[in-house]
N, C-alpha and C. Protein backbone atom coordinates (compact mmCIF):
# COMPACT_ATOMS: atom_id res chain seq x y z
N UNK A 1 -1.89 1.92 -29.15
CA UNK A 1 -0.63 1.60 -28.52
C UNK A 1 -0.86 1.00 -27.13
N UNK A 2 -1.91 1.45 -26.29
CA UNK A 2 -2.28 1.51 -24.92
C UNK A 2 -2.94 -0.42 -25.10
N UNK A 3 -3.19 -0.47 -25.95
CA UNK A 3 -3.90 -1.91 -26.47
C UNK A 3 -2.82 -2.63 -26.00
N UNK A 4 -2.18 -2.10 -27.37
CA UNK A 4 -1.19 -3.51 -27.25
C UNK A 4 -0.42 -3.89 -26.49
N UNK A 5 0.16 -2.65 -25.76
CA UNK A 5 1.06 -2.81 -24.42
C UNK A 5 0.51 -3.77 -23.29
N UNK A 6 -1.30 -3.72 -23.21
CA UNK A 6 -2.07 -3.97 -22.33
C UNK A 6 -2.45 -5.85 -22.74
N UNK A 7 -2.38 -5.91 -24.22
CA UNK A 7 -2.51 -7.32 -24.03
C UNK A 7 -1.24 -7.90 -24.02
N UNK A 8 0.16 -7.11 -24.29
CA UNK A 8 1.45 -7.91 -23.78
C UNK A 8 1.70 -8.12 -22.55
N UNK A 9 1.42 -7.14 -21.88
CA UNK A 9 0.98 -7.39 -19.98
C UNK A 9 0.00 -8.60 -19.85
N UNK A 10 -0.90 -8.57 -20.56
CA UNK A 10 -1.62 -9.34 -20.34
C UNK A 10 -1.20 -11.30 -20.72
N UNK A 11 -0.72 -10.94 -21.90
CA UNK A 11 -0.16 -12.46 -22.14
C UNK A 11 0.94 -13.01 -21.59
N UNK A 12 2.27 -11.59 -20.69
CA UNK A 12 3.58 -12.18 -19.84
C UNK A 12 2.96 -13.03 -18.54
N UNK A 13 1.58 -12.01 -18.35
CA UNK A 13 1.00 -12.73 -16.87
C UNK A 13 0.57 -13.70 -16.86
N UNK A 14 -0.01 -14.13 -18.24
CA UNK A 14 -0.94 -15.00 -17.83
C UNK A 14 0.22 -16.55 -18.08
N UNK A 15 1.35 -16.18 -18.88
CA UNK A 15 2.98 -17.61 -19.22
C UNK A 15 3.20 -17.20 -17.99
N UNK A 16 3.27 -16.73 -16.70
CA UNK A 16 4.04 -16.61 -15.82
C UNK A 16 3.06 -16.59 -14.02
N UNK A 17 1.75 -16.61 -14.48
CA UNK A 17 1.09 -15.88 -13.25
C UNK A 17 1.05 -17.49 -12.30
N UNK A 18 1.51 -18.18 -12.76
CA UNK A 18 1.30 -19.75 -11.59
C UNK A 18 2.70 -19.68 -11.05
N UNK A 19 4.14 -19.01 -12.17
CA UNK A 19 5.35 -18.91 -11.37
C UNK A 19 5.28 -18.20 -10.52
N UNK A 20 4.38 -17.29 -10.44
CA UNK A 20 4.54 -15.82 -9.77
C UNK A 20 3.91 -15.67 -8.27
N UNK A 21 2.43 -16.81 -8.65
CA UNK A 21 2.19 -16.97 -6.94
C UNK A 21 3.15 -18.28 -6.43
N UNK A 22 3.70 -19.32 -7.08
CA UNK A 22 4.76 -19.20 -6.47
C UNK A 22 5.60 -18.93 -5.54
N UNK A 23 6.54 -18.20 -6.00
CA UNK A 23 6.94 -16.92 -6.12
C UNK A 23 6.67 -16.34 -4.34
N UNK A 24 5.55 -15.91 -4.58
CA UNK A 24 4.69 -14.81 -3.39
C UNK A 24 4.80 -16.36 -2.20
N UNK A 25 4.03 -17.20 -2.66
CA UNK A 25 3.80 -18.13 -1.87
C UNK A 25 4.69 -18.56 -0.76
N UNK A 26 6.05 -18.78 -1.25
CA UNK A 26 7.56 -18.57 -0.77
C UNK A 26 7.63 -17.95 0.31
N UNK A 27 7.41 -16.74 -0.34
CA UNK A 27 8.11 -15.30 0.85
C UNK A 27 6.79 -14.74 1.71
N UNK A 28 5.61 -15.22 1.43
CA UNK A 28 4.40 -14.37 2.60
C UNK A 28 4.02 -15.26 3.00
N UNK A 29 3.05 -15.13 4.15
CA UNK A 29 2.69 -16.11 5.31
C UNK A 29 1.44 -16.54 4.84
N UNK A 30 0.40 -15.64 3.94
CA UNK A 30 -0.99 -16.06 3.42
C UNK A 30 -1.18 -16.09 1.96
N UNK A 31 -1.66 -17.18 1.86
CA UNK A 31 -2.23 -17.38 0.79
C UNK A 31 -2.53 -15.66 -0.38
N UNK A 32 -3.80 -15.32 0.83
CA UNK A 32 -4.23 -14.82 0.08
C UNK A 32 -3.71 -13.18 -0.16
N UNK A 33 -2.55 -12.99 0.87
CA UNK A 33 -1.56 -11.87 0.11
C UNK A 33 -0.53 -12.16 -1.10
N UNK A 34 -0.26 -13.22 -1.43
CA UNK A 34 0.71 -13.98 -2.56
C UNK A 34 -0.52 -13.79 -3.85
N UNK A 35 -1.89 -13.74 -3.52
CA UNK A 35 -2.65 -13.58 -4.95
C UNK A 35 -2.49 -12.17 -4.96
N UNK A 36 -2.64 -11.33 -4.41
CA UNK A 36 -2.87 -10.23 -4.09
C UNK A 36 -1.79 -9.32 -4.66
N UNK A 37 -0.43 -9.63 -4.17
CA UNK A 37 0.83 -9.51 -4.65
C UNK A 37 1.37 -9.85 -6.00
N UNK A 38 0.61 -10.92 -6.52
CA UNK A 38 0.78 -11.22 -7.82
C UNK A 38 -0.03 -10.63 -8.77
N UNK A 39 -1.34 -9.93 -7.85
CA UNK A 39 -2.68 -8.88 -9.04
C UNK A 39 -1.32 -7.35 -9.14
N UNK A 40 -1.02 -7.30 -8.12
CA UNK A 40 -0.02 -5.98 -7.81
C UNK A 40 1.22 -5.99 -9.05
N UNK A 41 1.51 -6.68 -9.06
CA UNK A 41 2.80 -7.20 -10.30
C UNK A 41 2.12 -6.60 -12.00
N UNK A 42 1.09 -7.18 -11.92
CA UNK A 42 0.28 -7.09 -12.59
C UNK A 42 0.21 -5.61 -12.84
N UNK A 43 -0.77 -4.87 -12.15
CA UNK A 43 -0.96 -3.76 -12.56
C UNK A 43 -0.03 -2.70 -12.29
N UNK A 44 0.86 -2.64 -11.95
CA UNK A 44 2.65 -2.49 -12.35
C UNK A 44 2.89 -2.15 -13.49
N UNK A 45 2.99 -3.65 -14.07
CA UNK A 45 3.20 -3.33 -15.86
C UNK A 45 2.23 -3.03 -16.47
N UNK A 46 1.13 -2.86 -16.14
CA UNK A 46 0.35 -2.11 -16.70
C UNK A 46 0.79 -0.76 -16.59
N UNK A 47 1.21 -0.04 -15.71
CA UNK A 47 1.25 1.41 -15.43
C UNK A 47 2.67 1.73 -16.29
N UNK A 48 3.44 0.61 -16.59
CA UNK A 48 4.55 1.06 -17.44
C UNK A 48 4.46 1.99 -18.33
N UNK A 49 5.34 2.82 -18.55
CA UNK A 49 5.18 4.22 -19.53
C UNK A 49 5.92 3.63 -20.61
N UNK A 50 7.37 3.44 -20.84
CA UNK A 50 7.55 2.86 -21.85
C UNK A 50 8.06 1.08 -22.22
N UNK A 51 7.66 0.49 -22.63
CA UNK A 51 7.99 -1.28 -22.54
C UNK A 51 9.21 -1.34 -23.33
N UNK A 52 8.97 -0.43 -24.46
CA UNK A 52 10.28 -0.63 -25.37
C UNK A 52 11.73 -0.70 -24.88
N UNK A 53 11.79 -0.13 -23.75
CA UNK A 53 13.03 0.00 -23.12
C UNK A 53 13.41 -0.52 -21.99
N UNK A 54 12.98 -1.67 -21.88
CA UNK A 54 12.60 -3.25 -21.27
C UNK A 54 13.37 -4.06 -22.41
N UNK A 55 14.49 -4.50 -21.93
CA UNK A 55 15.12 -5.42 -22.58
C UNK A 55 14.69 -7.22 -22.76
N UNK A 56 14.19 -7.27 -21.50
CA UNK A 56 14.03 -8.43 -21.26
C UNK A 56 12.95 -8.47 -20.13
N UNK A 57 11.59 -8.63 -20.36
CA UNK A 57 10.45 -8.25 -19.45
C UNK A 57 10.21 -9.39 -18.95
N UNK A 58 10.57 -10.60 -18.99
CA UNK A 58 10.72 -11.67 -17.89
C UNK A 58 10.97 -11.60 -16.64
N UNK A 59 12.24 -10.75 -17.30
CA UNK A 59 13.28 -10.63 -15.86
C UNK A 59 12.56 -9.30 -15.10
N UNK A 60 12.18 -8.63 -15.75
CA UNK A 60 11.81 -7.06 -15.42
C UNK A 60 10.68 -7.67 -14.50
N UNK A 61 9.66 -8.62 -15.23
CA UNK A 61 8.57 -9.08 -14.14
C UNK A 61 9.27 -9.58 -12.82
N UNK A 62 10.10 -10.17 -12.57
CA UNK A 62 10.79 -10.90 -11.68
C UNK A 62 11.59 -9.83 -10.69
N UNK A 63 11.17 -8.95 -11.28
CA UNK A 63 12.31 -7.65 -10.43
C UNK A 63 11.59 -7.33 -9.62
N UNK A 64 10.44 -6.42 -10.84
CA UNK A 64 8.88 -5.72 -10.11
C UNK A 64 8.38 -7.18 -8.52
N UNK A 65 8.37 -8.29 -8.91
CA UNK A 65 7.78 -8.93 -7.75
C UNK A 65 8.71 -9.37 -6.56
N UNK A 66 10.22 -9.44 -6.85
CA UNK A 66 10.80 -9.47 -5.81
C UNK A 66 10.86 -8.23 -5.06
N UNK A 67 10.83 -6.53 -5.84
CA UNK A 67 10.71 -5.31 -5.06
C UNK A 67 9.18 -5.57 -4.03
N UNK A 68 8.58 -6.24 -5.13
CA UNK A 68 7.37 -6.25 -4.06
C UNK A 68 7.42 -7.33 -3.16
N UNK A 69 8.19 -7.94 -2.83
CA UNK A 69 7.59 -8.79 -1.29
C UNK A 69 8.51 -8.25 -0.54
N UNK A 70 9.72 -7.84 -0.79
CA UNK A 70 10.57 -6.74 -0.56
C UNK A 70 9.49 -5.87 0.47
N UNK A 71 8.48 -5.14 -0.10
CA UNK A 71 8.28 -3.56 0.21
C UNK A 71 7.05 -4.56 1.16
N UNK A 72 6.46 -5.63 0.98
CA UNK A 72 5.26 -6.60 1.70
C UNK A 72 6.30 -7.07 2.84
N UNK A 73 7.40 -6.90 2.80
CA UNK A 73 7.97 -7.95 4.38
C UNK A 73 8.45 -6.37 4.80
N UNK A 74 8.69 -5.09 4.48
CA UNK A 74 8.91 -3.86 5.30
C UNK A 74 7.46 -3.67 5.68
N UNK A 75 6.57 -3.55 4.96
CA UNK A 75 5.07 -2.96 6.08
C UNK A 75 4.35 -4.08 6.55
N UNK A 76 5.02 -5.20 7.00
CA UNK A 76 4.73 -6.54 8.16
C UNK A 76 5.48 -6.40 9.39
N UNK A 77 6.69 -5.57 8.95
CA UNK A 77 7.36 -5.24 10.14
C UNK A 77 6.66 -4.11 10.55
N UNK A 78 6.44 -3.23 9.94
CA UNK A 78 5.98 -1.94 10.31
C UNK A 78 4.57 -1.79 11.01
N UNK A 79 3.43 -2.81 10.86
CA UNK A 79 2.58 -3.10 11.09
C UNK A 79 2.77 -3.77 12.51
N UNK A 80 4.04 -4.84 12.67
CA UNK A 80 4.32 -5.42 13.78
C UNK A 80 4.34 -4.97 14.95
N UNK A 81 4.56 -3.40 14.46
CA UNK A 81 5.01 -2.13 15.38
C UNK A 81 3.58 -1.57 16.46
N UNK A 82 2.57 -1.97 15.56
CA UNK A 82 0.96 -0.82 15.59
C UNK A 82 1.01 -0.77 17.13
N UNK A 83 -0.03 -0.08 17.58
CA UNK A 83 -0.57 -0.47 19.05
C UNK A 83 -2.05 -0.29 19.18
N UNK A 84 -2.80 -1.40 19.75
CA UNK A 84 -4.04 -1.32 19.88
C UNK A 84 -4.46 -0.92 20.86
N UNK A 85 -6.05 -0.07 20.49
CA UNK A 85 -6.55 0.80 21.16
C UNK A 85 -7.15 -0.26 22.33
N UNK A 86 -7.42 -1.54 22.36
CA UNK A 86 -8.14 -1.91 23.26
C UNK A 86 -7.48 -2.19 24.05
N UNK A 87 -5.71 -2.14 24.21
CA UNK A 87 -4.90 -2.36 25.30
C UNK A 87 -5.04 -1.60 26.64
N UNK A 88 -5.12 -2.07 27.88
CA UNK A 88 -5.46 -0.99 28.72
C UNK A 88 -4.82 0.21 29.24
N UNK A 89 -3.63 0.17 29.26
CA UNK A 89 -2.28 1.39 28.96
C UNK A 89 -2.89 3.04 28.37
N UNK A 90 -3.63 2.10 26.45
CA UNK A 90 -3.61 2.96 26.31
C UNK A 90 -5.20 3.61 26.53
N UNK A 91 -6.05 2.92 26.76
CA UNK A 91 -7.22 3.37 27.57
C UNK A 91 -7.44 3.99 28.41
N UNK A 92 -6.26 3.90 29.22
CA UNK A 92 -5.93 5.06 30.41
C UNK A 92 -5.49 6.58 29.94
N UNK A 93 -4.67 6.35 28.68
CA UNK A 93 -4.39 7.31 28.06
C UNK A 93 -5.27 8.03 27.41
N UNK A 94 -5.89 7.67 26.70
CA UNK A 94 -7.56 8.40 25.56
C UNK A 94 -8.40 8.75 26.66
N UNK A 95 -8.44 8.17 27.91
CA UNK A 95 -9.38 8.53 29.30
C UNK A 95 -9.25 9.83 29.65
N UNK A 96 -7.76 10.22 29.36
CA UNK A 96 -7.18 11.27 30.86
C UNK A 96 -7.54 12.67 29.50
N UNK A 97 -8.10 13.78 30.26
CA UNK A 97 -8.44 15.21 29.19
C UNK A 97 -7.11 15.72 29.21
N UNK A 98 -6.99 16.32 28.32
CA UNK A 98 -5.30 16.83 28.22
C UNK A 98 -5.38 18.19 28.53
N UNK A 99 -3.98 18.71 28.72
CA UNK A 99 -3.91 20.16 29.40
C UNK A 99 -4.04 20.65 28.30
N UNK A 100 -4.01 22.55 29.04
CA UNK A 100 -4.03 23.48 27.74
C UNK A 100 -2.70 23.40 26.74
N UNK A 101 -1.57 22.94 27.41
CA UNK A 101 -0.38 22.99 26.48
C UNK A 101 -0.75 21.72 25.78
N UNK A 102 -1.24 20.77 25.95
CA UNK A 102 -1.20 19.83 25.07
C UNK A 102 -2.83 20.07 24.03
N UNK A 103 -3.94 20.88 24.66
CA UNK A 103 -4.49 21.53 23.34
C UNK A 103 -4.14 22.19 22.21
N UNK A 104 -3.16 22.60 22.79
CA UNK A 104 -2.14 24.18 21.88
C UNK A 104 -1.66 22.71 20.50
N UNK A 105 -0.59 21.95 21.19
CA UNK A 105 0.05 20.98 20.62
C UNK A 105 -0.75 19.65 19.64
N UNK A 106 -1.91 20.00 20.12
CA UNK A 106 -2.75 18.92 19.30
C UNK A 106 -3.99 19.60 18.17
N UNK A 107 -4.16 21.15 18.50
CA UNK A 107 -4.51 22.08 17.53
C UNK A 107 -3.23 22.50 16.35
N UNK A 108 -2.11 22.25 17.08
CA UNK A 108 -0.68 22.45 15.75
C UNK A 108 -0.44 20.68 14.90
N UNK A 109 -0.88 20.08 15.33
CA UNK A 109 -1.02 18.79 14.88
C UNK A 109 -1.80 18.80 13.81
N UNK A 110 -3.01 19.42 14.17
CA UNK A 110 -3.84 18.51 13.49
C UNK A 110 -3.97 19.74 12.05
N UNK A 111 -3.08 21.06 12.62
CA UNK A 111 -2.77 21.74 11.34
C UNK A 111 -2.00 21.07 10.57
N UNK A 112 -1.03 20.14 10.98
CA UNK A 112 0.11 19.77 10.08
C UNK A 112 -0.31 18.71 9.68
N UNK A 113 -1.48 17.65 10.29
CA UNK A 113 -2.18 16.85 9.52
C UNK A 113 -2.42 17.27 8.19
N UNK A 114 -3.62 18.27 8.51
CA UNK A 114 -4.38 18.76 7.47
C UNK A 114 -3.15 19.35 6.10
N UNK A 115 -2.10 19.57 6.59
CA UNK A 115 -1.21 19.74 5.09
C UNK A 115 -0.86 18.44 4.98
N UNK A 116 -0.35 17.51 5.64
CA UNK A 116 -0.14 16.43 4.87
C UNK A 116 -1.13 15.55 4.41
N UNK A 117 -1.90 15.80 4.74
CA UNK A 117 -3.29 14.95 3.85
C UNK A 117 -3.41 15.59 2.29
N UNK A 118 -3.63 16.80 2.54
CA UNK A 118 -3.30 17.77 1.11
C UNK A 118 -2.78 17.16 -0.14
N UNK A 119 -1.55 16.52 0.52
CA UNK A 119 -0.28 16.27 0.00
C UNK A 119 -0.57 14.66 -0.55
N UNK A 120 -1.34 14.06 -0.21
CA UNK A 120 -1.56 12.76 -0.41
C UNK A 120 -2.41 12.83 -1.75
N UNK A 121 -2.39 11.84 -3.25
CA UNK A 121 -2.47 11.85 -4.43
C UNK A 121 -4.41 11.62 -3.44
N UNK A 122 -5.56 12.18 -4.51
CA UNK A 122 -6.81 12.13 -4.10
C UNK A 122 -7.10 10.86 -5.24
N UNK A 123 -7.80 9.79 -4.29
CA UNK A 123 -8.17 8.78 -4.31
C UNK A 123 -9.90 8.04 -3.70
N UNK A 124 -10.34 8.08 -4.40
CA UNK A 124 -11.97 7.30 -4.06
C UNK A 124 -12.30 7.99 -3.28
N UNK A 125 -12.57 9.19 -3.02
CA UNK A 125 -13.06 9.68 -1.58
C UNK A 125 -14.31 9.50 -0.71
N UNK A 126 -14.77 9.05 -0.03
CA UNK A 126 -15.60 8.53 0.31
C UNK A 126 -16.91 7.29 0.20
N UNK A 127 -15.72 6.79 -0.49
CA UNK A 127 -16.00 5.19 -1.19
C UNK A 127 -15.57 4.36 0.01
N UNK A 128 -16.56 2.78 0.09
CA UNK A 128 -15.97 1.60 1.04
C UNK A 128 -14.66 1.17 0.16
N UNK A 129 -14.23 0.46 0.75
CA UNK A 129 -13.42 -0.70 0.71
C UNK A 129 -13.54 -0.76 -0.40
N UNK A 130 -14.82 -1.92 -0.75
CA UNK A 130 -15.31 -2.77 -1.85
C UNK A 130 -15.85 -1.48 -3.18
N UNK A 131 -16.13 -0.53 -2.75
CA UNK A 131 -15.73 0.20 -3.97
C UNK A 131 -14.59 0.80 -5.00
N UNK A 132 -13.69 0.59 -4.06
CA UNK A 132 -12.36 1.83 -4.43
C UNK A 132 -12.03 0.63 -4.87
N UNK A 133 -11.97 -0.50 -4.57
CA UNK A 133 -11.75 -2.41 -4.65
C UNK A 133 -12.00 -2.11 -6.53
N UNK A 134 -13.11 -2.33 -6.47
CA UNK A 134 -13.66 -2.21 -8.12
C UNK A 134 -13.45 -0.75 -9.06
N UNK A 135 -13.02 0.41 -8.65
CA UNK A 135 -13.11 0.79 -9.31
C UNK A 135 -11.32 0.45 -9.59
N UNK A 136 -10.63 0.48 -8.80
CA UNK A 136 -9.26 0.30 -9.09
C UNK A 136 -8.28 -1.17 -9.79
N UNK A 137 -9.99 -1.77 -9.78
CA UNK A 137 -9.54 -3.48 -10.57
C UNK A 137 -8.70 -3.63 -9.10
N UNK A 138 -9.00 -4.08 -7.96
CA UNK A 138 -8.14 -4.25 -7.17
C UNK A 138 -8.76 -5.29 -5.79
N UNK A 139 -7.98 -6.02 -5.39
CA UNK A 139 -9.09 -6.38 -4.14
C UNK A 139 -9.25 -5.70 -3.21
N UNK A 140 -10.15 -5.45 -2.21
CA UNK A 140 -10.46 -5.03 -0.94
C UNK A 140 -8.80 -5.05 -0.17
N UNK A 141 -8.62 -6.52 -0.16
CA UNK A 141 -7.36 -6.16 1.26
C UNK A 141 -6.13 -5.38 0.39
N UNK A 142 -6.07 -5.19 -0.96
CA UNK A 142 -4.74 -3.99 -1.59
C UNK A 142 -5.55 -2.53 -1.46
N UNK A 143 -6.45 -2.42 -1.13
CA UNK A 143 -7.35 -1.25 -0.82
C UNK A 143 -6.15 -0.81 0.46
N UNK A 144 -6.99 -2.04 1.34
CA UNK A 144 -6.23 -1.94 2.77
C UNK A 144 -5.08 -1.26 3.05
N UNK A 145 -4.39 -2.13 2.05
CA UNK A 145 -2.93 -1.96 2.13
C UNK A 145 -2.64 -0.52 1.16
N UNK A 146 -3.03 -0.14 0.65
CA UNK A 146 -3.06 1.21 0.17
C UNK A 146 -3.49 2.38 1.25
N UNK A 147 -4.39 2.12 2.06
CA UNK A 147 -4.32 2.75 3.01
C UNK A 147 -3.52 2.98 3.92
N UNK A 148 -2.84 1.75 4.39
CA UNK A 148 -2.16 1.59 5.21
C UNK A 148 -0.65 2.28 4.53
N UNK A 149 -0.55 2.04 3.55
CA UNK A 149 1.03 2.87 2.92
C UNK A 149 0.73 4.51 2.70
N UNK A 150 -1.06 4.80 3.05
CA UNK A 150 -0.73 6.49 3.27
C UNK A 150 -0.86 6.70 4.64
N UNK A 151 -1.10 6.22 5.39
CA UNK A 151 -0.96 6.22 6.97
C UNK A 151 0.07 6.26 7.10
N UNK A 152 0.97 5.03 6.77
CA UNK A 152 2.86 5.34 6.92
C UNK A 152 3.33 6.27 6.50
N UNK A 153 2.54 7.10 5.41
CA UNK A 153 3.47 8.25 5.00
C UNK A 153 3.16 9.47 5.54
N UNK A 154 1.90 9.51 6.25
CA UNK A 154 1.16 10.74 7.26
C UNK A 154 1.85 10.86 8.52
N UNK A 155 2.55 8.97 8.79
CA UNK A 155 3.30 9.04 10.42
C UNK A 155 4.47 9.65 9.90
N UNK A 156 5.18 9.51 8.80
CA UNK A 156 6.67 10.21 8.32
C UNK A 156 6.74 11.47 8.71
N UNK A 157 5.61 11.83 7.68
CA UNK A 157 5.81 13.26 7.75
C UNK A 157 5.48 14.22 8.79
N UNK A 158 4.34 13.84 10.14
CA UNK A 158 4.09 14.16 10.90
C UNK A 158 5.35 14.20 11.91
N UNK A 159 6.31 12.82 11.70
CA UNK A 159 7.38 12.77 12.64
C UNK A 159 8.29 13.77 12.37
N UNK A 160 8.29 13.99 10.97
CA UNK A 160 9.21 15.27 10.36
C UNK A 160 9.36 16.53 11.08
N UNK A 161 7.90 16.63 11.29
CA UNK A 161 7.57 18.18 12.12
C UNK A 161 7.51 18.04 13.61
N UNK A 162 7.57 16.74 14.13
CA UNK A 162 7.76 16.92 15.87
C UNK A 162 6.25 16.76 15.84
């Protein structure tokens, strides 16, 4: 069953995968996130549980890739946000030793880290890039970006707790 589902994924992508970067091409600024975005589409319908109840998987492809540049133009903004360490602001800041109340506060941190990491699905652990890359059929920079969408969800939940 897992077959056949996998070469119907396989044959929508391949009638559709030149509309699809397209598509990406349109709405992202690089090239090479529009391929990237279009491997993502991809293994999407692969992860589908049931196809049968997909009326019309054209359109369903067309959904899956507009949610995704969708969810690719929210973590461009979100990214827009970052702040780098080599700014001098915050160099002054990582410089200065912190008080005992802010030991107290950064020993309760890094408890509430440690549960939300917990909480995060376990993935390649101590694999590069270019491994977790191959074992996940995936490129390096959706690695990235997989990282980067559990970082956003470590800042959530950390903000949750103060």
């Amino acid at each position: 069953m897992a077959d056949g589902k996998n070469a119907l994924v396989e044959r929508l992508f391949a009638a559709h995968r030149g509309a699809l970067q397209a598509f990406f091409d349109r709405r992202v600024r690089q090239r090479s996130d529009a391929t990237d975005l279009a491997q993502e589409v991809y293994l999407r319908m692969l992860r589908l549980k049931d196809m049968s109840a997909i009326r019309d998987l054209e359109a369903y492809l067309y959904s899956v890739a507009s949610n995704l540049a969708k969810e690719h133009a929210a973590a461009g903004r979100r990214r827009g946000i970052s702040v780098s360490v080599e700014e001098a602001t915050i160099q002054d800041q990582l410089a200065q030793a912190p008080s005992f109340e802010g030991e107290i506060l950064t020993a309760q941190q890094v408890k509430r880290l440690r549960a939300v990491l917990r909480g995060l699905p376990p993935k390649c652990h101590g694999q590069s890039h270019q491994q977790i890359a191959q074992h996940l059929h995936v490129s390096p920079r959706m690695v990235k970006q997989y990282v980067g969408q559990a970082l956003a969800h470590c800042r959530r939940r950390m903000a949750r707790w103060g």
